[in-house]
PDB file of N, CA and C in Angstrom:
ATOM      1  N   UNK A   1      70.163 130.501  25.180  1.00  0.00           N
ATOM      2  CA  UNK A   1      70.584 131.717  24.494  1.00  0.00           C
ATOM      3  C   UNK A   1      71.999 132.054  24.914  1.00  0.00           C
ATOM      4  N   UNK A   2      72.835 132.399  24.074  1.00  0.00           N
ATOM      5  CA  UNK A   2      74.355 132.508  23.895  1.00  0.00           C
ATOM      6  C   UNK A   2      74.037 134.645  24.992  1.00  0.00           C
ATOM      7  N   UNK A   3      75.422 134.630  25.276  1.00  0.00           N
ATOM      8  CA  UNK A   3      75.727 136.292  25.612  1.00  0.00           C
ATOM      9  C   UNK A   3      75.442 136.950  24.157  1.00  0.00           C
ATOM     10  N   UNK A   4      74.609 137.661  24.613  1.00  0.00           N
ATOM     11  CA  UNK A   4      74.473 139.017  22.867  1.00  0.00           C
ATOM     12  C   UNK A   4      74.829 140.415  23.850  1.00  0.00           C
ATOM     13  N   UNK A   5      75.007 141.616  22.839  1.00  0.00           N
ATOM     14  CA  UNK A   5      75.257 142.426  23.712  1.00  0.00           C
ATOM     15  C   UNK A   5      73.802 143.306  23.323  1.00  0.00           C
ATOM     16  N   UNK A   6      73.958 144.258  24.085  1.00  0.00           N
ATOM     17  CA  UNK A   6      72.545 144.983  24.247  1.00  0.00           C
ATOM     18  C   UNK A   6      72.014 145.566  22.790  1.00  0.00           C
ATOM     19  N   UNK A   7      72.892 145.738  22.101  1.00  0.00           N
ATOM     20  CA  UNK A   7      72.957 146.486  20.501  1.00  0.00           C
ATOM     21  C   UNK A   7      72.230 144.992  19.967  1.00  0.00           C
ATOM     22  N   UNK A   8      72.878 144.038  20.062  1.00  0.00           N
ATOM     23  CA  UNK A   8      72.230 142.777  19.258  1.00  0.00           C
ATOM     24  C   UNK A   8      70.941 142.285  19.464  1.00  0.00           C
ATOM     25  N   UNK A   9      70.700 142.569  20.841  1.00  0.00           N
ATOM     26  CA  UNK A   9      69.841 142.222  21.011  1.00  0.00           C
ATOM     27  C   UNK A   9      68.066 142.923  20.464  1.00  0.00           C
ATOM     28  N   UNK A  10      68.763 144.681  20.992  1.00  0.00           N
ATOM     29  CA  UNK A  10      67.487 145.421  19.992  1.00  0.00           C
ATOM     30  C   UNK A  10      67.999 145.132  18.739  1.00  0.00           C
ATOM     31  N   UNK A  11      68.682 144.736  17.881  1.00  0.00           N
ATOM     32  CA  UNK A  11      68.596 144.120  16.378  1.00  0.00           C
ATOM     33  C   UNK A  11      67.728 143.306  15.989  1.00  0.00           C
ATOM     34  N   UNK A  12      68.125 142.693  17.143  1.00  0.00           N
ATOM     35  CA  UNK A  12      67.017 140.805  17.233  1.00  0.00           C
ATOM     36  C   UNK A  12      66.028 141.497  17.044  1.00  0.00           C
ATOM     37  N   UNK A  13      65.118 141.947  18.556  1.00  0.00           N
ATOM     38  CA  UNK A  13      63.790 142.088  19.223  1.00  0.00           C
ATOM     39  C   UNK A  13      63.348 143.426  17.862  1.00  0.00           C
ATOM     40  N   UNK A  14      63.982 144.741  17.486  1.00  0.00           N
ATOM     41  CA  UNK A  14      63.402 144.819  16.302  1.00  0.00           C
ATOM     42  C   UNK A  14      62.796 144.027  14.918  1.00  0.00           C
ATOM     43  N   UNK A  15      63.578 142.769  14.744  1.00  0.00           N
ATOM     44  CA  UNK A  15      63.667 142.268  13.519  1.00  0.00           C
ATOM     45  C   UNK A  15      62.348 141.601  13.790  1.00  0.00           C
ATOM     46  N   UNK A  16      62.700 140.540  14.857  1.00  0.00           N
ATOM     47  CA  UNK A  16      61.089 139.845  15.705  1.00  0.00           C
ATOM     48  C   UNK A  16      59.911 140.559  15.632  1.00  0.00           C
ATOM     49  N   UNK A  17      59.978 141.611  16.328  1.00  0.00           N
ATOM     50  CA  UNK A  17      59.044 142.577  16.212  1.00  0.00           C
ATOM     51  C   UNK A  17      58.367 142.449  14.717  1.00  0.00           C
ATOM     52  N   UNK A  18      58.933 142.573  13.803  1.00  0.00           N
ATOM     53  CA  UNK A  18      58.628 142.789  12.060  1.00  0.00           C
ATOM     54  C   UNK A  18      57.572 142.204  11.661  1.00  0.00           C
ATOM     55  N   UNK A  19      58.677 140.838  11.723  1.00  0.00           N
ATOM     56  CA  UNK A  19      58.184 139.606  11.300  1.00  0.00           C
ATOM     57  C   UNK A  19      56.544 139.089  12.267  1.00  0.00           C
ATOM     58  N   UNK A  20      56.339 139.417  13.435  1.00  0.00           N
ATOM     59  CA  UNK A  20      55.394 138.817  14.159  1.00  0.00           C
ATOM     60  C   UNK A  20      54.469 139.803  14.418  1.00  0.00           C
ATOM     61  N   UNK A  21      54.697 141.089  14.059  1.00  0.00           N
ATOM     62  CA  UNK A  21      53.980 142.048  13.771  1.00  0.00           C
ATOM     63  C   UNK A  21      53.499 142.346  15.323  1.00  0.00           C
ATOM     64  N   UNK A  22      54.368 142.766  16.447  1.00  0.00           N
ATOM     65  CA  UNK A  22      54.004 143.052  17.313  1.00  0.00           C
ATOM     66  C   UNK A  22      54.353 144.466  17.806  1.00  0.00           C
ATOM     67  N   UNK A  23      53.410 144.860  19.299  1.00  0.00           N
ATOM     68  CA  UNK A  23      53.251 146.549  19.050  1.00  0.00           C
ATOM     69  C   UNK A  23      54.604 146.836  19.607  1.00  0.00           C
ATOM     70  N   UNK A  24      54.295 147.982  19.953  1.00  0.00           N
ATOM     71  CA  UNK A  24      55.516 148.503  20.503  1.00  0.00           C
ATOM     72  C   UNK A  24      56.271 148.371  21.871  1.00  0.00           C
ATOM     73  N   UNK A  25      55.152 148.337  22.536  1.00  0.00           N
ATOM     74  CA  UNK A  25      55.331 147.974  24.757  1.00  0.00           C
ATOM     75  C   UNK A  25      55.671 146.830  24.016  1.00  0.00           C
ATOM     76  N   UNK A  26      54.758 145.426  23.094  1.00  0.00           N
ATOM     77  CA  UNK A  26      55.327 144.475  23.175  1.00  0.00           C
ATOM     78  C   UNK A  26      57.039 144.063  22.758  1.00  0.00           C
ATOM     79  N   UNK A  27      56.915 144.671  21.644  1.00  0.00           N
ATOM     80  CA  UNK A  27      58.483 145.090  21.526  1.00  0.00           C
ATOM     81  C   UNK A  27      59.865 145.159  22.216  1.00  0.00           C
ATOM     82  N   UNK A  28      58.832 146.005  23.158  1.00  0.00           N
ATOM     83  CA  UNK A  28      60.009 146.813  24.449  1.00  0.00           C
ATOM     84  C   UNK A  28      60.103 145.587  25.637  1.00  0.00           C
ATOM     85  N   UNK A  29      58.946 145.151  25.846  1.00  0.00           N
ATOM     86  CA  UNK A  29      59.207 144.120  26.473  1.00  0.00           C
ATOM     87  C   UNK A  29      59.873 142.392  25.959  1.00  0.00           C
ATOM     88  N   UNK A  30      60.215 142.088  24.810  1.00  0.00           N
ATOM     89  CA  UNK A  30      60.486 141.384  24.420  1.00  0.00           C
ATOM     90  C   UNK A  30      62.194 141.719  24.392  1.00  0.00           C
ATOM     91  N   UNK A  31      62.775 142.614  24.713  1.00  0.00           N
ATOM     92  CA  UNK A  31      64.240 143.070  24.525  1.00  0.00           C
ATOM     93  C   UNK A  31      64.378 143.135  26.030  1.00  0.00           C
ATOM     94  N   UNK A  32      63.099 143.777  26.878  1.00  0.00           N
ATOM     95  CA  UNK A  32      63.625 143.774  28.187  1.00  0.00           C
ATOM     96  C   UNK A  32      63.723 142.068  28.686  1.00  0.00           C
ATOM     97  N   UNK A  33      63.091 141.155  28.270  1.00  0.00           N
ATOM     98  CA  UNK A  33      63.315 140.077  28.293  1.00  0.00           C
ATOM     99  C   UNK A  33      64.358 138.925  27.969  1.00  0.00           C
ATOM    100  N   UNK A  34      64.753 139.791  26.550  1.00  0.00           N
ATOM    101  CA  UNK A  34      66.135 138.804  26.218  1.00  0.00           C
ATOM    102  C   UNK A  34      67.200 139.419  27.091  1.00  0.00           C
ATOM    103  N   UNK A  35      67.574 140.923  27.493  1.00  0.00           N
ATOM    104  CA  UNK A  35      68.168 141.221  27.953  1.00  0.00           C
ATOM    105  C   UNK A  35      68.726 140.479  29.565  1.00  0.00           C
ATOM    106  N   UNK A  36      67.206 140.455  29.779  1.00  0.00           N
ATOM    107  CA  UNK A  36      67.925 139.489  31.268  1.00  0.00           C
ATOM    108  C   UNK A  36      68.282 138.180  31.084  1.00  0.00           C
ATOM    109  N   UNK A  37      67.840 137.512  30.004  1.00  0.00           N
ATOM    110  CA  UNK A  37      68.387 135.697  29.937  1.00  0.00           C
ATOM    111  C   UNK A  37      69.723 136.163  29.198  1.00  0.00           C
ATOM    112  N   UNK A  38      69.909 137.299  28.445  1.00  0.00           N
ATOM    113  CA  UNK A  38      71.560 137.169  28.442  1.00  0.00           C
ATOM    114  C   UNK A  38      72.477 137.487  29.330  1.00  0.00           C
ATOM    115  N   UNK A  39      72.163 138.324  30.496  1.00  0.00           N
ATOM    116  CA  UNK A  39      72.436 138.649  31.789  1.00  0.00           C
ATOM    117  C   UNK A  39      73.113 137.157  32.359  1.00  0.00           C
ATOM    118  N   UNK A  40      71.714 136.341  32.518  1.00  0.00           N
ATOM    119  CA  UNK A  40      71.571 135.241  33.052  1.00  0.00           C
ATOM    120  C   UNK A  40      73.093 134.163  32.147  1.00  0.00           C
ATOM    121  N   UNK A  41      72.696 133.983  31.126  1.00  0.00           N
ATOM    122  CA  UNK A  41      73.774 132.973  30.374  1.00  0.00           C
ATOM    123  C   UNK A  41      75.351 133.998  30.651  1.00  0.00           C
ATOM    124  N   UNK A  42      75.424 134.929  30.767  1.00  0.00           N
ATOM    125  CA  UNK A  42      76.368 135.760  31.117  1.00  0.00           C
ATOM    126  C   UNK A  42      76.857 135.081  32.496  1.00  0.00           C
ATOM    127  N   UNK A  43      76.016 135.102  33.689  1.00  0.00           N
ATOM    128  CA  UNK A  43      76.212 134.878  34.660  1.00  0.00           C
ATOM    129  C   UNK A  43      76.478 133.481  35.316  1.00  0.00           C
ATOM    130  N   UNK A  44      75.691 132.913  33.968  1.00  0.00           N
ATOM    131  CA  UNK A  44      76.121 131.581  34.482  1.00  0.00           C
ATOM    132  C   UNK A  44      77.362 130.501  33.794  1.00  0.00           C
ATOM    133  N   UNK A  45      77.845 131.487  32.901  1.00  0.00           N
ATOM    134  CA  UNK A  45      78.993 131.235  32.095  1.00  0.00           C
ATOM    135  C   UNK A  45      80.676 131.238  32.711  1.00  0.00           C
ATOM    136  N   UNK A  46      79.885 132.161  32.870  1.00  0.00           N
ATOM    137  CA  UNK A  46      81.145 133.034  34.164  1.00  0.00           C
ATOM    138  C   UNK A  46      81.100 132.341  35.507  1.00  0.00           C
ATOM    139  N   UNK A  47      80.323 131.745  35.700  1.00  0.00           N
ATOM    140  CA  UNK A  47      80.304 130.696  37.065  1.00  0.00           C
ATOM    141  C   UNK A  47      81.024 129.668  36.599  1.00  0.00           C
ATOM    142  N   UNK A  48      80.668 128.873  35.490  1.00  0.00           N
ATOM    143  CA  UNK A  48      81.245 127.614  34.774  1.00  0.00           C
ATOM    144  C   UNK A  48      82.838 127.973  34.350  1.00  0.00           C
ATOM    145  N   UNK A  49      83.090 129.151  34.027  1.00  0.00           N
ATOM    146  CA  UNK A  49      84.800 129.245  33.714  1.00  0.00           C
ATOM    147  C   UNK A  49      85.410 128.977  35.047  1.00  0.00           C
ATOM    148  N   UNK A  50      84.341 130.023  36.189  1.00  0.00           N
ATOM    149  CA  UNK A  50      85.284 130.292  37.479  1.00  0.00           C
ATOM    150  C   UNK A  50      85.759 128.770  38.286  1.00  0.00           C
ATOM    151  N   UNK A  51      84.535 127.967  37.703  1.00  0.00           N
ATOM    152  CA  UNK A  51      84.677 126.458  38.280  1.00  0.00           C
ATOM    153  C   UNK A  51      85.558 125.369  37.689  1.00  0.00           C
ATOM    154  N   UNK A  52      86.116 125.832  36.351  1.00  0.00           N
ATOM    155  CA  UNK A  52      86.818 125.083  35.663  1.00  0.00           C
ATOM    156  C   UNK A  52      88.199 125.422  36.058  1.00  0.00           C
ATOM    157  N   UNK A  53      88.449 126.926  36.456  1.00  0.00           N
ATOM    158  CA  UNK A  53      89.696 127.520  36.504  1.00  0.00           C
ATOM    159  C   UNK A  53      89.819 126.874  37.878  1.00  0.00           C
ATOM    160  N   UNK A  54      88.862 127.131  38.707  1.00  0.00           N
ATOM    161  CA  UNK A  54      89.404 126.523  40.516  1.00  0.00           C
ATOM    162  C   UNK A  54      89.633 125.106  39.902  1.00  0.00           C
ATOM    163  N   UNK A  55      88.788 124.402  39.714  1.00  0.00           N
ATOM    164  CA  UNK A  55      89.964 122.557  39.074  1.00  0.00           C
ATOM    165  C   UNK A  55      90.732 122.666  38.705  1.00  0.00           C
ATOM    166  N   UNK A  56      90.756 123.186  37.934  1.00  0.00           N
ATOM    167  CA  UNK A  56      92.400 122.759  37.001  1.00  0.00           C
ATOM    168  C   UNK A  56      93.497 123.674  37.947  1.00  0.00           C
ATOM    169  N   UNK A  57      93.121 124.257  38.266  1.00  0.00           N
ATOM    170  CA  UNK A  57      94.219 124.815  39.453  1.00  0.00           C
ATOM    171  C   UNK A  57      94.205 124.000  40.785  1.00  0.00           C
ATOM    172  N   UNK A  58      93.350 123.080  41.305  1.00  0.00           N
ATOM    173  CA  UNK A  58      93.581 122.460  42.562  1.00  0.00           C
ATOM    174  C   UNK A  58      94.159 121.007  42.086  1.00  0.00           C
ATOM    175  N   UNK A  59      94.082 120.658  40.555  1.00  0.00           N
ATOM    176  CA  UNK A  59      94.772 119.475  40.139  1.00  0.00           C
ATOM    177  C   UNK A  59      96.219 119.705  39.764  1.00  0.00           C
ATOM    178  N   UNK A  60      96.498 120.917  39.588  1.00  0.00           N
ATOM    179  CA  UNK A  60      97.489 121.098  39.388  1.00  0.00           C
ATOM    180  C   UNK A  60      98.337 121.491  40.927  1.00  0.00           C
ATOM    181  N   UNK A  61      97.681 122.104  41.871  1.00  0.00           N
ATOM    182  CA  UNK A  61      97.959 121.632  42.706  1.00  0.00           C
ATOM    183  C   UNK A  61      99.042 122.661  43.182  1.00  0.00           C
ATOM    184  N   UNK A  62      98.424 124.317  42.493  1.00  0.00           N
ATOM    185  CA  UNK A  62      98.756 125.270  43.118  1.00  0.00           C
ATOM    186  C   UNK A  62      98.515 126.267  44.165  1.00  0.00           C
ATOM    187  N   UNK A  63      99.497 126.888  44.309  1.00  0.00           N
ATOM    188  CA  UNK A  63      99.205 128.004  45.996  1.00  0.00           C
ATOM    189  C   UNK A  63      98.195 128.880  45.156  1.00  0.00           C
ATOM    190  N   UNK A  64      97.420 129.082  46.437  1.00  0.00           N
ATOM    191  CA  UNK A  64      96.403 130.073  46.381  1.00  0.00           C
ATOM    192  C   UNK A  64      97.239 131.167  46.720  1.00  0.00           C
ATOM    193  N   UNK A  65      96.222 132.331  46.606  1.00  0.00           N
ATOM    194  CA  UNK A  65      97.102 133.593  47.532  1.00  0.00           C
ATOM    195  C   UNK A  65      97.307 133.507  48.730  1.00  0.00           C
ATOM    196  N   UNK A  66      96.088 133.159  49.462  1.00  0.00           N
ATOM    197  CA  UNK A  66      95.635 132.390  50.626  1.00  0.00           C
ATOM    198  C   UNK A  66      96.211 132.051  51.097  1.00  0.00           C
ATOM    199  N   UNK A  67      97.079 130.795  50.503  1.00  0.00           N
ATOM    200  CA  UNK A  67      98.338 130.023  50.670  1.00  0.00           C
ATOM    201  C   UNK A  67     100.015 130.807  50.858  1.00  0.00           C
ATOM    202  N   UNK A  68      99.716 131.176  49.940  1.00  0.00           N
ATOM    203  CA  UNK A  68     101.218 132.386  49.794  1.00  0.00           C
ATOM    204  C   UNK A  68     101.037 133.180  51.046  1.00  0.00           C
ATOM    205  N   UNK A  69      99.653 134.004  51.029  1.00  0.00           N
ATOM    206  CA  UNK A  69      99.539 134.782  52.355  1.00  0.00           C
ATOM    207  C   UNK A  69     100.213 134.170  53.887  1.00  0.00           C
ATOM    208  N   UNK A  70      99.324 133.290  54.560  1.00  0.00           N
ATOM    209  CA  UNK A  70      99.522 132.337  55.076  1.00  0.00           C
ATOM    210  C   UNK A  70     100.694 131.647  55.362  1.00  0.00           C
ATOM    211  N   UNK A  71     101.653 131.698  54.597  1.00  0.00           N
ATOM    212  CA  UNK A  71     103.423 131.238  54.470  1.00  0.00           C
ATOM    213  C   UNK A  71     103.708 132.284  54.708  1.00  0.00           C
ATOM    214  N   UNK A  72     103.903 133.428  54.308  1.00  0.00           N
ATOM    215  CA  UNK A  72     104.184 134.615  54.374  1.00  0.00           C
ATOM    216  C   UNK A  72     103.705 135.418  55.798  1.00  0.00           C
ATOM    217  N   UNK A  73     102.902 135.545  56.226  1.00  0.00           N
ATOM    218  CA  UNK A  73     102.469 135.460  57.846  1.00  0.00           C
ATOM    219  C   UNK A  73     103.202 134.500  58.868  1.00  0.00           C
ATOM    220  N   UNK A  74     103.320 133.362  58.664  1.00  0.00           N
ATOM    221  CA  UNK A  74     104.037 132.289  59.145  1.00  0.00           C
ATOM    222  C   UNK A  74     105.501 132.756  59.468  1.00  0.00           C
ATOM    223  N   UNK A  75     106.504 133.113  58.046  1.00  0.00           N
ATOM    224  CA  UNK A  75     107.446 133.395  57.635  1.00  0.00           C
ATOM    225  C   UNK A  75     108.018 134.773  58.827  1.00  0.00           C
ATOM    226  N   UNK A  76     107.199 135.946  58.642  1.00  0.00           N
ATOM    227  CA  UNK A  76     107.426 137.027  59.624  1.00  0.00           C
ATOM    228  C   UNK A  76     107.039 136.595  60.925  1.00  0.00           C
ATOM    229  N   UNK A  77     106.432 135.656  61.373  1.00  0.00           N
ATOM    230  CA  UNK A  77     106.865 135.532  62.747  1.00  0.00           C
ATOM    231  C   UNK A  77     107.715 134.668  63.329  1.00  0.00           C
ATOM    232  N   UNK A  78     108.479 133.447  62.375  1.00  0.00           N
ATOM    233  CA  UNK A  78     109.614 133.059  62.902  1.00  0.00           C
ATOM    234  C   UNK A  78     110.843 133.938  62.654  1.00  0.00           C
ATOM    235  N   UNK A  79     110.761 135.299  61.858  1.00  0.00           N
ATOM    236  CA  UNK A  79     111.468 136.217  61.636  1.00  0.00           C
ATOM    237  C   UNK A  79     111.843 136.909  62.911  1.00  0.00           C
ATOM    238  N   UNK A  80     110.288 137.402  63.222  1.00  0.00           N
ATOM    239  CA  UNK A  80     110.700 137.509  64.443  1.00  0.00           C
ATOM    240  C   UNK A  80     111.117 137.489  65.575  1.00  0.00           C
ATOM    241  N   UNK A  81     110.558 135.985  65.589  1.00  0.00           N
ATOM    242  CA  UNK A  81     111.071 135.244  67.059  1.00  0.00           C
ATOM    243  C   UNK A  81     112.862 135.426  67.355  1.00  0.00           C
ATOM    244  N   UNK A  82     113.278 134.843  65.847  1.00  0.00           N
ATOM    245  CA  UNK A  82     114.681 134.494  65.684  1.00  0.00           C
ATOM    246  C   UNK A  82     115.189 136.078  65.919  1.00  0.00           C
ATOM    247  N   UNK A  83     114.871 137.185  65.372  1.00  0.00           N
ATOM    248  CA  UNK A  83     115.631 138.859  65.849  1.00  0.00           C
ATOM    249  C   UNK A  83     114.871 138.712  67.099  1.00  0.00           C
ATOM    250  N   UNK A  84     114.272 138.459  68.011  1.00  0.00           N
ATOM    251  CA  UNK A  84     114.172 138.878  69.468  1.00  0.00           C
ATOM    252  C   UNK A  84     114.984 138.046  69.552  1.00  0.00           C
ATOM    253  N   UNK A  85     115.549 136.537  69.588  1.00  0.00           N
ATOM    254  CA  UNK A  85     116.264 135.738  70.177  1.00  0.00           C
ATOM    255  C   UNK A  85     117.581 136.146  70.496  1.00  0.00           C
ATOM    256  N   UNK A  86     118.536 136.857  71.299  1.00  0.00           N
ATOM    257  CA  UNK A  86     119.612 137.343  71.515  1.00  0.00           C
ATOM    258  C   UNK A  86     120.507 136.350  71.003  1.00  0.00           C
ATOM    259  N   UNK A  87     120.709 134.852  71.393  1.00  0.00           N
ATOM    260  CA  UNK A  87     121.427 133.978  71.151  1.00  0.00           C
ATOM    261  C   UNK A  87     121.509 133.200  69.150  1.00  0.00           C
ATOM    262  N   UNK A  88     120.652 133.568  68.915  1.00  0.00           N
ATOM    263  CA  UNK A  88     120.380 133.479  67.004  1.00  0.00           C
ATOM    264  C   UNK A  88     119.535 132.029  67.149  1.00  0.00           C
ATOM    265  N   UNK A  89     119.201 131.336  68.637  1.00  0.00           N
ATOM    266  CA  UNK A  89     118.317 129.713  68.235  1.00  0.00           C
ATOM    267  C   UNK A  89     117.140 129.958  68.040  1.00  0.00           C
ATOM    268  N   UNK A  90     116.696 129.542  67.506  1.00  0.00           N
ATOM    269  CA  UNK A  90     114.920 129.505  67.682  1.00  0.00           C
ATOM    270  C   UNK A  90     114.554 128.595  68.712  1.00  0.00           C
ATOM    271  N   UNK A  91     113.688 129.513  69.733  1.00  0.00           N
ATOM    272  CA  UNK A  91     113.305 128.911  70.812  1.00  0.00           C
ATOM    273  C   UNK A  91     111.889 128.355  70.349  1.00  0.00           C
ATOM    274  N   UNK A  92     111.211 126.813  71.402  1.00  0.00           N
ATOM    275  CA  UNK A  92     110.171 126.532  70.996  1.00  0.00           C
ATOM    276  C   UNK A  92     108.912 126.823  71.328  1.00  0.00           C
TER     277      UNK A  92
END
């Protein structure tokens, strides 16, 4: 089952309902049902983009923030070292 949104779905589970001539709890439970497998295909859709986007970004073979962070942390403490250094060398 594809993402529906909650409106589509009581469309569906009404229409179902009709046609199969079922009561009303059954009804209600047949929407509370699609509702969570679209939850579910929701959730697991959104896992499959998030996994496509981390590849194609580690083949391409870019900085994370992580990465940027990390340089940038790095960066301010040879900043520092070098302004404490009276003489301007970087000591080791």
């Amino acid at each position: 089952m594809g993402v529906m949104t909650k409106e589509k779905i009581e469309e569906l589970a009404a229409e179902l309902s009709k046609k199969a001539d079922l009561t009303e709890k059954q009804g209600e439970a047949l929407i509370a049902d699609l509702l969570v497998e679209s939850e579910k295909a929701a959730r697991s859709l959104d896992d499959k983009v998030s996994a496509a986007v981390r590849s194609t970004l580690e083949k391409m073979e870019m900085a994370t923030t992580r990465d940027v962070t990390a340089l940038e942390e790095r960066i301010a403490r040879i900043e520092q070292r070098l302004a404490s250094d009276d003489s301007g060398t970087v000591s080791k």
